[in-house]
C-alpha atoms as a PDB file:
ATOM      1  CA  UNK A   1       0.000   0.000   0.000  1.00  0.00           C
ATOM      2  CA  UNK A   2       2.934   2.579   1.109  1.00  0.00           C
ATOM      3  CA  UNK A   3       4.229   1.776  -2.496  1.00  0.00           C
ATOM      4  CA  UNK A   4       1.014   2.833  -4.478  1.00  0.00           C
ATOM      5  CA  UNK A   5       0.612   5.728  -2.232  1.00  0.00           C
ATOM      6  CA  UNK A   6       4.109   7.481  -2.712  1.00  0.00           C
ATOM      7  CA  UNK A   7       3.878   5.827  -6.649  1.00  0.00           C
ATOM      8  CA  UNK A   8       0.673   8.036  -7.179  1.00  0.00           C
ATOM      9  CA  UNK A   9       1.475  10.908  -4.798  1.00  0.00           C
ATOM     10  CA  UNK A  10       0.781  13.664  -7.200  1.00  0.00           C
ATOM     11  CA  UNK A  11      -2.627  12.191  -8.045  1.00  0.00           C
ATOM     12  CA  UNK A  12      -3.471  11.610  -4.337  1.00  0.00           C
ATOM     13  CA  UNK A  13      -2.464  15.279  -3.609  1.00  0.00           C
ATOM     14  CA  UNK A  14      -4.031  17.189  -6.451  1.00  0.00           C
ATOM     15  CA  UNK A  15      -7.412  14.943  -4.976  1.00  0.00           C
ATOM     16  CA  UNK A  16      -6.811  16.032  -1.381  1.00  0.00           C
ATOM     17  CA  UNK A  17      -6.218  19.981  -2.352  1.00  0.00           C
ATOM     18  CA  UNK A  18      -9.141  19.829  -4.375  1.00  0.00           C
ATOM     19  CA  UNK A  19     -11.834  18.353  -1.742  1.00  0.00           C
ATOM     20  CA  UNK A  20     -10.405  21.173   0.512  1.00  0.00           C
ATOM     21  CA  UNK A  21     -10.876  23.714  -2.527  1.00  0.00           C
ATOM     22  CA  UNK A  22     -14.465  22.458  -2.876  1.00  0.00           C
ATOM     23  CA  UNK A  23     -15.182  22.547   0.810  1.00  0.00           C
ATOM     24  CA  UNK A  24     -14.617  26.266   1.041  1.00  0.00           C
ATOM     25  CA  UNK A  25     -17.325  27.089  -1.242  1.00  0.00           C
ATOM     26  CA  UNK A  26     -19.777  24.424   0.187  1.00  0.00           C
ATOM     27  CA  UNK A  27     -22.713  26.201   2.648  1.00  0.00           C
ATOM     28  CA  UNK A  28     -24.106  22.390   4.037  1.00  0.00           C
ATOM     29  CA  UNK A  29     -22.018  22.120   7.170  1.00  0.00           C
ATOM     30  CA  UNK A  30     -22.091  18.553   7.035  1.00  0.00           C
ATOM     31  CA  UNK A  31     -20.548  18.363   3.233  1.00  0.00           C
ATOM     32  CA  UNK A  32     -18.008  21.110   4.177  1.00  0.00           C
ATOM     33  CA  UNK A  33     -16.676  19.064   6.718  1.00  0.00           C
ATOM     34  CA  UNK A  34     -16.673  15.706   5.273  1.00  0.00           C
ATOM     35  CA  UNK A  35     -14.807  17.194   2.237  1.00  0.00           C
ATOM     36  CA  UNK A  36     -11.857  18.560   4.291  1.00  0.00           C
ATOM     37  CA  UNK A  37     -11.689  15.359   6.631  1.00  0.00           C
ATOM     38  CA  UNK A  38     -11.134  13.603   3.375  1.00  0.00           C
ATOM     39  CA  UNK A  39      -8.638  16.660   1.979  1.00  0.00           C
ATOM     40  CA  UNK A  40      -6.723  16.422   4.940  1.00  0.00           C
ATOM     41  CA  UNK A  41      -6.861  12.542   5.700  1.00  0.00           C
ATOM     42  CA  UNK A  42      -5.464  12.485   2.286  1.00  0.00           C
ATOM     43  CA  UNK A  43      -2.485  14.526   3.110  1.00  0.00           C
ATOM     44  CA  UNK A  44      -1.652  12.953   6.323  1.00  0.00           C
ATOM     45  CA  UNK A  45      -1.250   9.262   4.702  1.00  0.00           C
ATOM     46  CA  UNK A  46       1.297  11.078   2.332  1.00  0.00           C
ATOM     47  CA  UNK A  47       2.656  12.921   5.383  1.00  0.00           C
ATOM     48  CA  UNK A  48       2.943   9.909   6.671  1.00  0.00           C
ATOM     49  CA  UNK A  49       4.197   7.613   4.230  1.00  0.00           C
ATOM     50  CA  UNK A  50       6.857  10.064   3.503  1.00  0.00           C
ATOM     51  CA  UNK A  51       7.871   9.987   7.366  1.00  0.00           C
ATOM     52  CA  UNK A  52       7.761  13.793   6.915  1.00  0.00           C
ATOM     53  CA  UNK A  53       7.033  14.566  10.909  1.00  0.00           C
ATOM     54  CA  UNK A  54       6.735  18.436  11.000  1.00  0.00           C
ATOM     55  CA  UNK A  55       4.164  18.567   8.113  1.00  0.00           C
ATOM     56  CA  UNK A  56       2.125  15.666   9.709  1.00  0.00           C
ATOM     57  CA  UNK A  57       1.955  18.059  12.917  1.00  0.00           C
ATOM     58  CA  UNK A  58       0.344  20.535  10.691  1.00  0.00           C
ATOM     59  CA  UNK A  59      -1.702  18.243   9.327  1.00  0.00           C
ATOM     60  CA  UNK A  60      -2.840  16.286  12.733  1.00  0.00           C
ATOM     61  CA  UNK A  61      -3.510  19.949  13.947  1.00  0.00           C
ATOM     62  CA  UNK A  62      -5.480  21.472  11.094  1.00  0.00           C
ATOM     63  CA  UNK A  63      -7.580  17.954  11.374  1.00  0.00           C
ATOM     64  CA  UNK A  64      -8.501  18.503  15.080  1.00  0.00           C
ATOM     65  CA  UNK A  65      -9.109  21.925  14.721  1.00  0.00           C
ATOM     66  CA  UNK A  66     -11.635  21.171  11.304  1.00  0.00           C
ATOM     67  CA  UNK A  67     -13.383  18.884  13.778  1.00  0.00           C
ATOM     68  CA  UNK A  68     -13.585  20.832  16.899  1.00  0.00           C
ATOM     69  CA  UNK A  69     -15.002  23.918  14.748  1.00  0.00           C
ATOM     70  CA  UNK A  70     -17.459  21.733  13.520  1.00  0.00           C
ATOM     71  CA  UNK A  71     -18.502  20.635  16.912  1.00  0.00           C
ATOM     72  CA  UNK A  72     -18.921  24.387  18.173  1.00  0.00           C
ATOM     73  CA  UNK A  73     -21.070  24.892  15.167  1.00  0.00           C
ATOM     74  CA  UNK A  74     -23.348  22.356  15.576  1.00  0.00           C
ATOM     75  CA  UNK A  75     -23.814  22.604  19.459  1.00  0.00           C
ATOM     76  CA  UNK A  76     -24.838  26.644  18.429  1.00  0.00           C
ATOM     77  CA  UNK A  77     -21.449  28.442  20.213  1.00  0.00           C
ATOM     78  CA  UNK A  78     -20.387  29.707  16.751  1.00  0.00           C
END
C-alpha cells in the first residue's frame, strides 16, 4: 500500500487539495466538513508515508481543529 501511495502521490495530492478547494465554497455544514476530513486525511497518509514529521503536525492539527469547529457549530457556540 505505502508503495502505491508514494507511486501516485501527485494524483493523491491534487485529490486532497481539491476536496479542501471544494469545501470552502460548500454552505451544508455537514458536506463542508466531510470534504476537508477527506482533503486532509489524504495529506496525512502522504505525510505519513513520507515519514515527513513536522508537516504531519500541521496536518494532525489542522484535522482537530476542522473537527472541533465543527462541533462548536453544531452545538450553536459559533
Amino acid at each position: 500500500m505505502k508503495e502505491y501511495f508514494l507511486k501516485r502521490e501527485g494524483v493523491i495530492r491534487l485529490l486532497s487539495l481539491i476536496a479542501i478547494t471544494v469545501s470552502v465554497f460548500l454552505d451544508e455544514p455537514v458536506l463542508k466538513v466531510g470534504l476537508l476530513v477527506l482533503g486532509i486525511g489524504g495529506l496525512i497518509t502522504l505525510a505519513w508515508y513520507r515519514k515527513q514529521k513536522v508537516t504531519l503536525i500541521i496536518f494532525c492539527v489542522l484535522f482537530v481543529a476542522t473537527l472541533a469547529v465543527y462541533y462548536l457549530k453544531s452545538i450553536g457556540t459559533i
